[in-house]
Every structure is written in structure tokens, then in C-alpha cells.
PDB file of N, CA and C in Angstrom:
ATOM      1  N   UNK A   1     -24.109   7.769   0.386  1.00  0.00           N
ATOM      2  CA  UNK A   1     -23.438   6.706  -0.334  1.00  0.00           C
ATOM      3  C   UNK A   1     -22.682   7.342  -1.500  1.00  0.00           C
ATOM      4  N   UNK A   2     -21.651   6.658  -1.972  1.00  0.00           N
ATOM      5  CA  UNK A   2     -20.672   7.334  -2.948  1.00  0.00           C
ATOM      6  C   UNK A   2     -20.533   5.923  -3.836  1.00  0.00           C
ATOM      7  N   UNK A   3     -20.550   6.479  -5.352  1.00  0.00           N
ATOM      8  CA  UNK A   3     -20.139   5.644  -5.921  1.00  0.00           C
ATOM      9  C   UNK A   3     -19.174   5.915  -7.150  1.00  0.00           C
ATOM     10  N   UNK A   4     -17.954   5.586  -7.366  1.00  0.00           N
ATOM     11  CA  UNK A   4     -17.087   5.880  -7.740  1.00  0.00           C
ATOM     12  C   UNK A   4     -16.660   4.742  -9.107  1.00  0.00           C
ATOM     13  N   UNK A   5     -16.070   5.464 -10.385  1.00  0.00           N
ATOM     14  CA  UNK A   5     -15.524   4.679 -11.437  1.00  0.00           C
ATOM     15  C   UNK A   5     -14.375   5.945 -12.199  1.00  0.00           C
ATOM     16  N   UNK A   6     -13.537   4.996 -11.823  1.00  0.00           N
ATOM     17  CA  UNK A   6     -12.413   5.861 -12.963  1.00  0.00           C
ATOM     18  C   UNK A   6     -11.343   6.643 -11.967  1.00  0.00           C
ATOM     19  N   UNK A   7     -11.834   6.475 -11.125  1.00  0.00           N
ATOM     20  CA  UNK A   7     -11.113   7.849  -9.596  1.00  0.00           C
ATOM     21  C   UNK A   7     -12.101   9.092  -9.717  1.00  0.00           C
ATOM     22  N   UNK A   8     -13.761   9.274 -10.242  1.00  0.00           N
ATOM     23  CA  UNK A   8     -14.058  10.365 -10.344  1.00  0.00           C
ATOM     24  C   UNK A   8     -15.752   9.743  -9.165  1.00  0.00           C
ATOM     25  N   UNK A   9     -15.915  10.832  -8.424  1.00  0.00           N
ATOM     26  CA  UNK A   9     -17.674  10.503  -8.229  1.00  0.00           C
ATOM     27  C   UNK A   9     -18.355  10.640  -9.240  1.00  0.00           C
ATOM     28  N   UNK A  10     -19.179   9.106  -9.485  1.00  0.00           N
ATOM     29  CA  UNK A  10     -20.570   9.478 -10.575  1.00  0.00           C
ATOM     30  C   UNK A  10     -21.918   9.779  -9.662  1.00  0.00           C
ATOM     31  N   UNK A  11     -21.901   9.618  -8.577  1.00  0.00           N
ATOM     32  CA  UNK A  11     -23.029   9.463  -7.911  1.00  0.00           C
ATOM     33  C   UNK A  11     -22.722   9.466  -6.094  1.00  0.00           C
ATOM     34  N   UNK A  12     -23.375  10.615  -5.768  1.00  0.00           N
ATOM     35  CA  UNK A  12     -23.204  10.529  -3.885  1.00  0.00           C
ATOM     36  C   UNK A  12     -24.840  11.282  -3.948  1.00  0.00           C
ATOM     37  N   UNK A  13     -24.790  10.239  -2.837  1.00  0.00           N
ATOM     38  CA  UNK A  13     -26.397  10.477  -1.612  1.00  0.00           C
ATOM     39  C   UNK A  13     -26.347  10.809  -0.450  1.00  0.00           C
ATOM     40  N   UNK A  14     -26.858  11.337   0.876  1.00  0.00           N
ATOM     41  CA  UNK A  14     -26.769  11.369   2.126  1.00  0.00           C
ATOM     42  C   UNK A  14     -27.787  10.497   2.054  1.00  0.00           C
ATOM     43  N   UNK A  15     -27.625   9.094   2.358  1.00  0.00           N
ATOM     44  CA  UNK A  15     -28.789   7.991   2.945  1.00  0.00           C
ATOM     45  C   UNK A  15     -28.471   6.862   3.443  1.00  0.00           C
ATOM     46  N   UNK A  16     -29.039   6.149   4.056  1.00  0.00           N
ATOM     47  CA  UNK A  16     -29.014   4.531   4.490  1.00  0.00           C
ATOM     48  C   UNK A  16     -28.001   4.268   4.206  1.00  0.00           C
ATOM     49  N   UNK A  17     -26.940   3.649   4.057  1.00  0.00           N
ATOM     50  CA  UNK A  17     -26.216   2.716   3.641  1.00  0.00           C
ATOM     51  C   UNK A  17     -27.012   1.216   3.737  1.00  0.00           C
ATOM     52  N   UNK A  18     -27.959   1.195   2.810  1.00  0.00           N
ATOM     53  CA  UNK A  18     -28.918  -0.778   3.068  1.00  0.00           C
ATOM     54  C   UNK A  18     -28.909  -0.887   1.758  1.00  0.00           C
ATOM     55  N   UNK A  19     -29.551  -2.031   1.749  1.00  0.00           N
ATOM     56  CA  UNK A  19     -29.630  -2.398   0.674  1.00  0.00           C
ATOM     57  C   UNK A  19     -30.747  -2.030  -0.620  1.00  0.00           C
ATOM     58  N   UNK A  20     -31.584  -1.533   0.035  1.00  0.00           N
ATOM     59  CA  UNK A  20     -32.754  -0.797  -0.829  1.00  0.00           C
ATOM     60  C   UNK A  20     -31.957   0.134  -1.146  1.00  0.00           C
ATOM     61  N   UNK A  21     -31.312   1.154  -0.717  1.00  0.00           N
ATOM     62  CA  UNK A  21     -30.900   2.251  -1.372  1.00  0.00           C
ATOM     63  C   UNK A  21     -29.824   1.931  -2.412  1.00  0.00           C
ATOM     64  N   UNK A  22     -29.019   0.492  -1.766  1.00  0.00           N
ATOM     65  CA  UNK A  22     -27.974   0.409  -2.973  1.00  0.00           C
ATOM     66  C   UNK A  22     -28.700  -0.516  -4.471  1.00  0.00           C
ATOM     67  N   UNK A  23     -29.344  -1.010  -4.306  1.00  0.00           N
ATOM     68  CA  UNK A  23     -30.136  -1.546  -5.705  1.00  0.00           C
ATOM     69  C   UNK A  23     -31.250  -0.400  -6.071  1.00  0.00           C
ATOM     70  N   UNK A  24     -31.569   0.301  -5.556  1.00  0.00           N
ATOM     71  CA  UNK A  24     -32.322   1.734  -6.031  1.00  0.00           C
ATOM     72  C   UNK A  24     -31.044   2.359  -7.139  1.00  0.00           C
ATOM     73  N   UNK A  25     -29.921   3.183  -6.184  1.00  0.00           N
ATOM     74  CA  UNK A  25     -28.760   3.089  -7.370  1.00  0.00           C
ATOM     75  C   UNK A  25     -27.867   2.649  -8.144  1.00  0.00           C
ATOM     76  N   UNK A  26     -27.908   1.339  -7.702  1.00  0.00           N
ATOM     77  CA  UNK A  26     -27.205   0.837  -8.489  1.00  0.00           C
ATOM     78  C   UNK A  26     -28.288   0.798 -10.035  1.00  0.00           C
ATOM     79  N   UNK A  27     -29.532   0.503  -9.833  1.00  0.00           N
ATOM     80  CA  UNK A  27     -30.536   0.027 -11.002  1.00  0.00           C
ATOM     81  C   UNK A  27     -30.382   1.765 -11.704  1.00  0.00           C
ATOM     82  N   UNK A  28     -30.391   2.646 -11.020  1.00  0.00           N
ATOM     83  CA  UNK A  28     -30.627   3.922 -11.412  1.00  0.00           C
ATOM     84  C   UNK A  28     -29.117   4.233 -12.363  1.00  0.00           C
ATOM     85  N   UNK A  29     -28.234   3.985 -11.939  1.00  0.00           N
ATOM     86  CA  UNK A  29     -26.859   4.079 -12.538  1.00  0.00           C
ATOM     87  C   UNK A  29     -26.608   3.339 -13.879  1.00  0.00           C
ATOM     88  N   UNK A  30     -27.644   2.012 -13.995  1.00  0.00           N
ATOM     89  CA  UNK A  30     -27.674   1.084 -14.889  1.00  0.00           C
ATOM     90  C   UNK A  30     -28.690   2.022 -16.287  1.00  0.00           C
ATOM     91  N   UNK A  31     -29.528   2.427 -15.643  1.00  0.00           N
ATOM     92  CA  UNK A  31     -30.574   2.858 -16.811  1.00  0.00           C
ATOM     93  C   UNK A  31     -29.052   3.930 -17.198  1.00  0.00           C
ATOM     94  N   UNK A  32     -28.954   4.773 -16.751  1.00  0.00           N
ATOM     95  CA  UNK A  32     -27.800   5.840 -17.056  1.00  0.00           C
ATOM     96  C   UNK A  32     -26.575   5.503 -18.210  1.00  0.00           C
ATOM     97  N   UNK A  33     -26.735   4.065 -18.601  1.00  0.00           N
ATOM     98  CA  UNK A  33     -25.623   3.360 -19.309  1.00  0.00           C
ATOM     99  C   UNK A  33     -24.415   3.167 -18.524  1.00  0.00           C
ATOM    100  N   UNK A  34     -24.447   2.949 -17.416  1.00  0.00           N
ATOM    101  CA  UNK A  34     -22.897   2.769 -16.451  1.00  0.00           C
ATOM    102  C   UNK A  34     -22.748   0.986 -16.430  1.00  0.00           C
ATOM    103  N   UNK A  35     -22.118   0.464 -16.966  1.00  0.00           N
ATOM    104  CA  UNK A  35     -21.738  -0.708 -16.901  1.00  0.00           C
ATOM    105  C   UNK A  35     -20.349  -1.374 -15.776  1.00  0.00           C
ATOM    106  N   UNK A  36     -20.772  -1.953 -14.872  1.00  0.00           N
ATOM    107  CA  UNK A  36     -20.108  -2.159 -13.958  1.00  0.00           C
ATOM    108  C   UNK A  36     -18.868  -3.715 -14.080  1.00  0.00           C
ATOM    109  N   UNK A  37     -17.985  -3.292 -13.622  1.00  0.00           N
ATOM    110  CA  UNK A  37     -16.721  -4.252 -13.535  1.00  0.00           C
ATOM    111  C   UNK A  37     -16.262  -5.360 -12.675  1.00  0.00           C
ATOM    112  N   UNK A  38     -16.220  -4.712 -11.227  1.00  0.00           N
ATOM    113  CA  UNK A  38     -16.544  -5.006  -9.794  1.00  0.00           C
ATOM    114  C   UNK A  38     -17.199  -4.133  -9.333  1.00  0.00           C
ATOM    115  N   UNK A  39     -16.966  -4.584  -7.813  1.00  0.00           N
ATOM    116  CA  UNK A  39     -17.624  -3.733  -6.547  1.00  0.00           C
ATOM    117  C   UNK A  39     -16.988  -3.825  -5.178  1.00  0.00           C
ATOM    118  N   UNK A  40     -16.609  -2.625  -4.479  1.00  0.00           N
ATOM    119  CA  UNK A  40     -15.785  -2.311  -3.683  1.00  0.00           C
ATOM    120  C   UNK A  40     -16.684  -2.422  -2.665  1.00  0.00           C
ATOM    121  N   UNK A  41     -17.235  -3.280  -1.514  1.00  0.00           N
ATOM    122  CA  UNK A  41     -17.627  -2.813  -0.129  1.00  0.00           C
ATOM    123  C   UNK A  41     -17.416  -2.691   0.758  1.00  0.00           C
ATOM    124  N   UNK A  42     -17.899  -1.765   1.547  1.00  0.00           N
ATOM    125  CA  UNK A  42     -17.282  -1.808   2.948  1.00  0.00           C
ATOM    126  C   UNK A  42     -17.405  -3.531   4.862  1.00  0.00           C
ATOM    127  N   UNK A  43     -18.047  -4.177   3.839  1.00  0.00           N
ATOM    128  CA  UNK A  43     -18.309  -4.897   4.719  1.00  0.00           C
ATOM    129  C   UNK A  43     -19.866  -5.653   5.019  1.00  0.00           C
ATOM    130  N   UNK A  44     -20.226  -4.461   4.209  1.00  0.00           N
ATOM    131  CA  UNK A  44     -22.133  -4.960   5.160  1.00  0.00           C
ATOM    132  C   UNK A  44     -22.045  -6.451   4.430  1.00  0.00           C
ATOM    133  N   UNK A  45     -22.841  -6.984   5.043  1.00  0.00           N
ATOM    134  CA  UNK A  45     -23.059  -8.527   4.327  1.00  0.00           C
ATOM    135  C   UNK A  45     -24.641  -8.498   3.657  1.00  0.00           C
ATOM    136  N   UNK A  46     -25.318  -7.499   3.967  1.00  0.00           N
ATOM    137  CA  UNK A  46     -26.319  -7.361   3.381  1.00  0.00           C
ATOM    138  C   UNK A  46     -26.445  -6.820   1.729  1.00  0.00           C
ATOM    139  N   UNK A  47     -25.210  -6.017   1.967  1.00  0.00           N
ATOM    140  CA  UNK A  47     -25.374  -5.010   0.547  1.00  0.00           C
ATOM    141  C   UNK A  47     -24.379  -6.536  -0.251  1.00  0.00           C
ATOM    142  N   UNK A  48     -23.124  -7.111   0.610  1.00  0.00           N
ATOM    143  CA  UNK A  48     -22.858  -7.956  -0.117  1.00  0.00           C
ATOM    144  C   UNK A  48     -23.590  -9.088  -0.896  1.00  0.00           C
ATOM    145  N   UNK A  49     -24.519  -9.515   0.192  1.00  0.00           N
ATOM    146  CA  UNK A  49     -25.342 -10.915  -0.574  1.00  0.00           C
ATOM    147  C   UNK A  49     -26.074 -10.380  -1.851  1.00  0.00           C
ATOM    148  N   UNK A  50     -26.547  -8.669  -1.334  1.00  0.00           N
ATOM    149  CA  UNK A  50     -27.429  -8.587  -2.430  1.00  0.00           C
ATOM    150  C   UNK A  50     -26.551  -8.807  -4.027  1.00  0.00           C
ATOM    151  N   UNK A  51     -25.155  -7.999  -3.683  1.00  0.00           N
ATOM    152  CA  UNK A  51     -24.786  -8.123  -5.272  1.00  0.00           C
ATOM    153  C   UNK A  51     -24.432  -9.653  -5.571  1.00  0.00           C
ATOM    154  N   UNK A  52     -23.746 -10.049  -4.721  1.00  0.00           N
ATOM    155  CA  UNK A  52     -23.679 -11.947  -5.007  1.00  0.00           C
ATOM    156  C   UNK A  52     -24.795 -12.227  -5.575  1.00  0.00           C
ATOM    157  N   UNK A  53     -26.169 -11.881  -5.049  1.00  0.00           N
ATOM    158  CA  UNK A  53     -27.510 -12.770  -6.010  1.00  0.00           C
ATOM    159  C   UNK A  53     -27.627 -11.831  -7.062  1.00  0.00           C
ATOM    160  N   UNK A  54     -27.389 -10.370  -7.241  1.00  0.00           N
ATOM    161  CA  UNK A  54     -27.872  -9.685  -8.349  1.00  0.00           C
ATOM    162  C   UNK A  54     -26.838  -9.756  -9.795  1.00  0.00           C
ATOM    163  N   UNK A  55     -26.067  -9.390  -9.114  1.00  0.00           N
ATOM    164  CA  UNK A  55     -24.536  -9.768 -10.151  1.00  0.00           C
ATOM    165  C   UNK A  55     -23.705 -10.861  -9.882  1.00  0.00           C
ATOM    166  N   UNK A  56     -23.993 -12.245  -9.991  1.00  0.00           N
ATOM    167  CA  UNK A  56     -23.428 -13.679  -9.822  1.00  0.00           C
ATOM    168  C   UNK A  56     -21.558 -13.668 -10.169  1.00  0.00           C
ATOM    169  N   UNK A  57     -21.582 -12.747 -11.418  1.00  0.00           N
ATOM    170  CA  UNK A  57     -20.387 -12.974 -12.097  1.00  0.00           C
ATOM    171  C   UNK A  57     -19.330 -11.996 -11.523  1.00  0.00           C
ATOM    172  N   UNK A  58     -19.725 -11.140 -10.988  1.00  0.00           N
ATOM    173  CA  UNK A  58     -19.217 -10.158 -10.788  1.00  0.00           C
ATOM    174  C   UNK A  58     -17.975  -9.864  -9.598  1.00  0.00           C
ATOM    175  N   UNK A  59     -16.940  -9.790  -9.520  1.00  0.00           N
ATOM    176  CA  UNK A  59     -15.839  -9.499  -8.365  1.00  0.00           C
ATOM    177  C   UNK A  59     -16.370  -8.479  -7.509  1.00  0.00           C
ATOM    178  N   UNK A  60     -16.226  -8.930  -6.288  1.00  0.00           N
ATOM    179  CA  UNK A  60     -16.708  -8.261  -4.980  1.00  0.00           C
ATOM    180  C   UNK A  60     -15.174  -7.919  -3.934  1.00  0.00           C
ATOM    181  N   UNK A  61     -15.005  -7.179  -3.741  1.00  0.00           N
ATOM    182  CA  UNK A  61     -13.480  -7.052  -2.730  1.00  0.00           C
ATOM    183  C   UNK A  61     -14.451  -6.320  -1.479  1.00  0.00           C
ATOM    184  N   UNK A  62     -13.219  -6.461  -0.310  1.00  0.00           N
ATOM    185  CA  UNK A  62     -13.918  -6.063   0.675  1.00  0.00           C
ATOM    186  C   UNK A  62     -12.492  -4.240   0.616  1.00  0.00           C
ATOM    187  N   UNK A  63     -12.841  -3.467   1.225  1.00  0.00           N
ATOM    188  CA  UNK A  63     -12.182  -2.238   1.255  1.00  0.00           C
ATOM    189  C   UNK A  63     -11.152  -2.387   1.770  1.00  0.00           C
ATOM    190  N   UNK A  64      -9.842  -2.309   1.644  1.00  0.00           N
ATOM    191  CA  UNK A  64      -8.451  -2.008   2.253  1.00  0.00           C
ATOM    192  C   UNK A  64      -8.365  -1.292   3.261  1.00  0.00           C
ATOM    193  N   UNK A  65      -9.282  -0.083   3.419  1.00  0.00           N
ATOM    194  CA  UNK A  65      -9.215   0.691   4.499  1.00  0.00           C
ATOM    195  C   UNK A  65     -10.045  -0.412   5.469  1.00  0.00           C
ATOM    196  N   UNK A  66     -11.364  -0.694   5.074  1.00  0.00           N
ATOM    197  CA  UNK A  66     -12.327  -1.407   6.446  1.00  0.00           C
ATOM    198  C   UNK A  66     -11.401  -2.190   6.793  1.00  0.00           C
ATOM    199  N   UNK A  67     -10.804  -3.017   5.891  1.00  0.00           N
ATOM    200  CA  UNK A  67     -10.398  -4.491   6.388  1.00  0.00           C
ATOM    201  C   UNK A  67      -9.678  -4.285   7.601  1.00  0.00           C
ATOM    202  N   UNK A  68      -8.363  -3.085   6.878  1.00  0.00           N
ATOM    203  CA  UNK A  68      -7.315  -2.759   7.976  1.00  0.00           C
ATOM    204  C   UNK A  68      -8.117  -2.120   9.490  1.00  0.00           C
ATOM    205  N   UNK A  69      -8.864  -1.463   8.937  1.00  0.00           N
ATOM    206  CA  UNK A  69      -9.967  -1.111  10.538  1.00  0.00           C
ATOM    207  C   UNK A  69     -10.050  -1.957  11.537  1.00  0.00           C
ATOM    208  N   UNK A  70     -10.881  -3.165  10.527  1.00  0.00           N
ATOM    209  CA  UNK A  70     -11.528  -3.757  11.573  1.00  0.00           C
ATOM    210  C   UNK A  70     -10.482  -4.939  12.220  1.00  0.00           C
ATOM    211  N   UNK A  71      -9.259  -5.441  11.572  1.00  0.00           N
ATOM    212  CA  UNK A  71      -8.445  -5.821  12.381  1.00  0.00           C
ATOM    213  C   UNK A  71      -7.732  -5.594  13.160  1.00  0.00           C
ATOM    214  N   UNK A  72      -7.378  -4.006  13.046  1.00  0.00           N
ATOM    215  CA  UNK A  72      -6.649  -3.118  14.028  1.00  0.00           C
ATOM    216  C   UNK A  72      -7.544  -2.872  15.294  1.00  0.00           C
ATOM    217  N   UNK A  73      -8.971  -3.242  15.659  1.00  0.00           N
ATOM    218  CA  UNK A  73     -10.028  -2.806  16.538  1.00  0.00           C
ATOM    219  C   UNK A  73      -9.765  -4.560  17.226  1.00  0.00           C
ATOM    220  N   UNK A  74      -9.687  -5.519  16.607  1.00  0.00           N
ATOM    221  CA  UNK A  74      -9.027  -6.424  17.467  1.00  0.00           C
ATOM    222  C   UNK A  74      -7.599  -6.521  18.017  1.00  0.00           C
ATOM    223  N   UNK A  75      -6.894  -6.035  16.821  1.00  0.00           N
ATOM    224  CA  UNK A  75      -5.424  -6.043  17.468  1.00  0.00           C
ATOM    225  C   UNK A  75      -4.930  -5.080  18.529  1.00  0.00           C
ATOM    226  N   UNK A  76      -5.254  -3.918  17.996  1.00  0.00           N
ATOM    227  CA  UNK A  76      -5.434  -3.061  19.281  1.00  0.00           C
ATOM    228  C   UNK A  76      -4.291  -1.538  18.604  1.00  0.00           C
ATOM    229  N   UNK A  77      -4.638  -0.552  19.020  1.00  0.00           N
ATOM    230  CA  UNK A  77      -3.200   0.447  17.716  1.00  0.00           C
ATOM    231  C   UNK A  77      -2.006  -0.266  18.308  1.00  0.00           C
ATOM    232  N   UNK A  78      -1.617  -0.363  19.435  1.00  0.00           N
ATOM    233  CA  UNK A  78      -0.171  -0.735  19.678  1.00  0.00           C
ATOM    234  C   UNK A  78      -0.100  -2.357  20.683  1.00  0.00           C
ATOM    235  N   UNK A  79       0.143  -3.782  19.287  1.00  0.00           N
ATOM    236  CA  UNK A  79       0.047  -4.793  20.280  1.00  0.00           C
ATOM    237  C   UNK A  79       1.272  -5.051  21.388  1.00  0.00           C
ATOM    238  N   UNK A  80       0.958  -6.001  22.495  1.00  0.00           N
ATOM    239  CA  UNK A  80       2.231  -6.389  23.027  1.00  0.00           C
ATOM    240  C   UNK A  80       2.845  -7.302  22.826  1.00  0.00           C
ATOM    241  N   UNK A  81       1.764  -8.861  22.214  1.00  0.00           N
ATOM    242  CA  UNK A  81       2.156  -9.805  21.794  1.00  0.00           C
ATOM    243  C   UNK A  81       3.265  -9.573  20.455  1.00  0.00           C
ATOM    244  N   UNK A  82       4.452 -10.803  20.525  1.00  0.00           N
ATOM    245  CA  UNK A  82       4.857 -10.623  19.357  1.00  0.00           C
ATOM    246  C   UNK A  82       3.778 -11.231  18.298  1.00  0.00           C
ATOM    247  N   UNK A  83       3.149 -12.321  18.149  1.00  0.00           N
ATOM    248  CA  UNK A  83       2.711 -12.428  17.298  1.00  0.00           C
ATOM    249  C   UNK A  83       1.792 -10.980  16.618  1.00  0.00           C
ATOM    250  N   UNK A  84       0.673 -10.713  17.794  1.00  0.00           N
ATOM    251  CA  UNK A  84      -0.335  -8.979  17.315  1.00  0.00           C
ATOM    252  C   UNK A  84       0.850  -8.073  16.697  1.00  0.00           C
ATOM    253  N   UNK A  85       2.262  -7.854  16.548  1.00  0.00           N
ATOM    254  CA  UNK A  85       3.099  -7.157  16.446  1.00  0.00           C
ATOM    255  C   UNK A  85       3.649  -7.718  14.759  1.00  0.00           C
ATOM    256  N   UNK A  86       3.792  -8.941  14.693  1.00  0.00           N
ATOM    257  CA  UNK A  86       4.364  -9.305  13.562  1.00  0.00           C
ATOM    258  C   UNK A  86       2.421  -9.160  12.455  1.00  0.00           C
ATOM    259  N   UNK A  87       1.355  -9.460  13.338  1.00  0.00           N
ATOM    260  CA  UNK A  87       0.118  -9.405  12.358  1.00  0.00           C
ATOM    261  C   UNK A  87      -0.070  -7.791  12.226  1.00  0.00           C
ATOM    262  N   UNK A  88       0.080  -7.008  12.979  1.00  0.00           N
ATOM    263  CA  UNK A  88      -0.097  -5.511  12.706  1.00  0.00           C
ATOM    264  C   UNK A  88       0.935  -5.234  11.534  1.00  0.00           C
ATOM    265  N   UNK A  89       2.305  -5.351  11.036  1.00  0.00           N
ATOM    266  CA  UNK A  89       3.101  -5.463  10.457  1.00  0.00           C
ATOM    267  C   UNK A  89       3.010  -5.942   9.595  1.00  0.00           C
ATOM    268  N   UNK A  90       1.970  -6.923   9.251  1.00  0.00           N
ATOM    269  CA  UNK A  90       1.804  -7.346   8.122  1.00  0.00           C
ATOM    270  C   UNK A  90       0.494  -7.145   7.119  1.00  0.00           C
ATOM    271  N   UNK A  91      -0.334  -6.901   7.927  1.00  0.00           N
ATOM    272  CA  UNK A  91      -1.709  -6.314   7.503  1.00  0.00           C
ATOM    273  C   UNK A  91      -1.010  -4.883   7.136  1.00  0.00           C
ATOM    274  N   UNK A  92      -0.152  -4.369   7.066  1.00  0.00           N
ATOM    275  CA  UNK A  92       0.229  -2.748   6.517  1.00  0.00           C
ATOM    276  C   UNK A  92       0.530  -3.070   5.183  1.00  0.00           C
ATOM    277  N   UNK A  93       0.547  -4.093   5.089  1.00  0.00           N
ATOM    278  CA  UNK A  93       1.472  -4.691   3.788  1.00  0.00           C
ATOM    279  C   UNK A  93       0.060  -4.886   2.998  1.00  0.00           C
ATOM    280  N   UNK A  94      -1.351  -4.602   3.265  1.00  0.00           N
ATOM    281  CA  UNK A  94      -2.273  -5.039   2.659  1.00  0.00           C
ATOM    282  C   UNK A  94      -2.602  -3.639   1.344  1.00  0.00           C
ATOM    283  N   UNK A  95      -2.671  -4.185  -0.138  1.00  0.00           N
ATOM    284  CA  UNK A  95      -2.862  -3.153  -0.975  1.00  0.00           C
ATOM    285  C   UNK A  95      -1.322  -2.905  -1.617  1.00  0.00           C
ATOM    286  N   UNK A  96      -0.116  -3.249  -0.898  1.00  0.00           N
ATOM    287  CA  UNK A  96       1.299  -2.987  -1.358  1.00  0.00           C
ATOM    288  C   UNK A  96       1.845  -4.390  -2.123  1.00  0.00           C
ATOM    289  N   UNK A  97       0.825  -5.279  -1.741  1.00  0.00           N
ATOM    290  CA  UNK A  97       2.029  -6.621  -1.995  1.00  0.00           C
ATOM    291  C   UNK A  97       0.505  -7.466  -2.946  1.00  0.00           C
ATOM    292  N   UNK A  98       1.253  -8.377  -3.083  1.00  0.00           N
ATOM    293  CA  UNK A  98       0.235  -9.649  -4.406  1.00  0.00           C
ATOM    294  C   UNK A  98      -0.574 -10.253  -3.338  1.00  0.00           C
ATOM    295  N   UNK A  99      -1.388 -10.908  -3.912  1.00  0.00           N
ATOM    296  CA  UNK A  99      -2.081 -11.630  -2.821  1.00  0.00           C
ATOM    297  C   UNK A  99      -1.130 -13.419  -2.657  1.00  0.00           C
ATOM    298  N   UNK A 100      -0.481 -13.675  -3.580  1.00  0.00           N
ATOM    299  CA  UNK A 100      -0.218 -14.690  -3.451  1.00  0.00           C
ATOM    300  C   UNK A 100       0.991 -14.535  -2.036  1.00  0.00           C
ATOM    301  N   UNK A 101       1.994 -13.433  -2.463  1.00  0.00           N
ATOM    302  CA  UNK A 101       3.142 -13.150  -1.226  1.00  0.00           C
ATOM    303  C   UNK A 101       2.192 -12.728   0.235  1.00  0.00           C
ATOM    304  N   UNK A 102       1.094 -12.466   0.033  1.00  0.00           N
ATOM    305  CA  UNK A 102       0.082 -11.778   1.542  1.00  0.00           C
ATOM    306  C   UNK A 102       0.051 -13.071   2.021  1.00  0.00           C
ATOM    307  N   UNK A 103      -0.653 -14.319   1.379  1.00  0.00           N
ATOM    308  CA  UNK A 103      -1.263 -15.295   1.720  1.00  0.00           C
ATOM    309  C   UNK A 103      -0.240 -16.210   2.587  1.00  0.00           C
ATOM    310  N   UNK A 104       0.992 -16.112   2.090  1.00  0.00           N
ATOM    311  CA  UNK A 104       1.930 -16.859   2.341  1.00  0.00           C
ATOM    312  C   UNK A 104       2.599 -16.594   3.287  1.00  0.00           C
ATOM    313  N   UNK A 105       3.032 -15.164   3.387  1.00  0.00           N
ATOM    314  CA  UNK A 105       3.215 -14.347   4.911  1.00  0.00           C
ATOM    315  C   UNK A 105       2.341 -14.543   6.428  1.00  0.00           C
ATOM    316  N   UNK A 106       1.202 -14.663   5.217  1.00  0.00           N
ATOM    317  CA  UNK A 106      -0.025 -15.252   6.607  1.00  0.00           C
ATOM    318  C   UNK A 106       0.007 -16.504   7.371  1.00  0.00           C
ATOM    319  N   UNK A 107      -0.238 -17.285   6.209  1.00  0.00           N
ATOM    320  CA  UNK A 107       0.169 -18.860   6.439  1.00  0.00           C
ATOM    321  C   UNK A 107       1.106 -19.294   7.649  1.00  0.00           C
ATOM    322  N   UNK A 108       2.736 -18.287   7.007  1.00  0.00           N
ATOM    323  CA  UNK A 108       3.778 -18.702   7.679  1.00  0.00           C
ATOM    324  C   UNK A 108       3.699 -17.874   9.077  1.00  0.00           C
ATOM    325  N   UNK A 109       3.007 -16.886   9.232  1.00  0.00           N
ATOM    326  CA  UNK A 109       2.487 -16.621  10.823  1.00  0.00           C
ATOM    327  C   UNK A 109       1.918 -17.278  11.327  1.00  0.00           C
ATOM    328  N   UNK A 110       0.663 -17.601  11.063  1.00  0.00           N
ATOM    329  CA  UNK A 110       0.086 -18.547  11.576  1.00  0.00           C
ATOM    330  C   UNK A 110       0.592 -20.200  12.111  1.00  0.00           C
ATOM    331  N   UNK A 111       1.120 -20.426  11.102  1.00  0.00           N
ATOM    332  CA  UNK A 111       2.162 -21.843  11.644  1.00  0.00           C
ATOM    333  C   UNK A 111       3.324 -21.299  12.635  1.00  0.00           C
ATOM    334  N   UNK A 112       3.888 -20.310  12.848  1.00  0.00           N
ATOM    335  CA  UNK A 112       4.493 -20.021  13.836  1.00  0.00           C
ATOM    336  C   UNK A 112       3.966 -20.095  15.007  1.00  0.00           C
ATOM    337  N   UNK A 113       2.833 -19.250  15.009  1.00  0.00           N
ATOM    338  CA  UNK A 113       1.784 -19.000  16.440  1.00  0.00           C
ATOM    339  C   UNK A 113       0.749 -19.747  16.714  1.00  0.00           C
ATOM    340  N   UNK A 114       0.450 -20.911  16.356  1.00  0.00           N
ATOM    341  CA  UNK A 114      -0.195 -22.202  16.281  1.00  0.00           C
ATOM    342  C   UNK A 114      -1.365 -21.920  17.368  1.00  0.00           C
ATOM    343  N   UNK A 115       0.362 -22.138  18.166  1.00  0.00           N
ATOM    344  CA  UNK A 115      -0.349 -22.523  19.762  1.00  0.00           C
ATOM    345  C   UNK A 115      -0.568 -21.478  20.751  1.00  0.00           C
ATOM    346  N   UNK A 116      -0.772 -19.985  19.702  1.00  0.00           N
ATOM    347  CA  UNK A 116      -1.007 -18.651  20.680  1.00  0.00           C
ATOM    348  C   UNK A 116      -2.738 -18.725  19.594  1.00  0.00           C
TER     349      UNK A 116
END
């Protein structure tokens, strides 16, 4: 596990990626005086719920890289549909653009391709 603030590693493990290990360091990082902002995950919903109940207040994002992963593992690397073609095309745009212009790009795909 890697945990990162500033663009520098404060902390890498070879272990689990669960949730015991991430409230082991995260609590361990805390005694250390590291005061946290958000939290970047890759997806697990386990490590997520835990910080949702541990840190209530706290911003949670899901990773730019996973996200784009795991939609490209449905879309496929090269779609045939136009729509998979205009959504591959636009998920590149994820991390470059606002979320308000993402949302809206989405939207207006989606109302295009309704009925695909």
C-alpha cells in the first residue's frame, strides 16, 4: 500500500490492500501528526465505507486511472459502436476538463443513445 501527500511517499507497505491494514495506517500516520484532507481510492468499497464511517467529513474520489480502467474493460480498447466510440472519447477527457463540462458531455450522450 502507498500513501502519498504533497507528490512525495510518506508511507509504502507490501500488504493486503483491506481494510485492517488501511485503518492500522492510516491510525499509525495519525499518531505521526499527518493530518489528512481527502482520500484517493482505488475502488474497494470496503476500504471506502470504512473511511465514510471513520472520516464522515472527509472527500473521497475514486482514482482517474481505476475509473478509466474499469470502463475501458467494459468498453473494450477499440469500440465499434458509435456511441462506445464517442464514450471512449470522452472518458479521456476525465482529469482534463471540470466536472460540471464532464457531466454535461455525459448527459448529452446519453440522451443521444437513449435507446442503445
Amino acid at each position: 500500500m502507498v500513501f502519498r501527500s504533497e507528490g512525495r511517499t510518506i508511507y509504502f507497505e507490501e500488504c493486503q490492500e483491506n481494510v485492517e491494514n488501511t485503518g492500522r495506517i492510516l491510525m499509525s500516520l495519525e499518531r505521526e501528526g499527518y493530518v489528512f484532507k481527502s482520500f484517493t481510492v482505488d475502488g474497494r468499497k470496503g476500504i471506502k465505507q470504512y473511511l465514510k464511517s471513520h472520516y464522515p467529513d472527509m472527500p473521497i474520489q475514486h482514482c482517474l486511472f481505476h475509473q478509466k480502467a474499469a470502463i475501458t474493460r467494459y468498453l473494450t480498447g477499440r469500440p465499434k459502436t458509435e456511441c462506445g466510440m464517442e464514450l471512449k472519447e470522452l472518458i479521456q477527457t476525465l482529469g482534463t476538463t471540470d466536472r460540471t463540462a464532464f457531466e454535461a458531455a455525459f448527459k448529452s450522450l446519453k440522451q443521444r443513445f437513449a435507446a442503445f
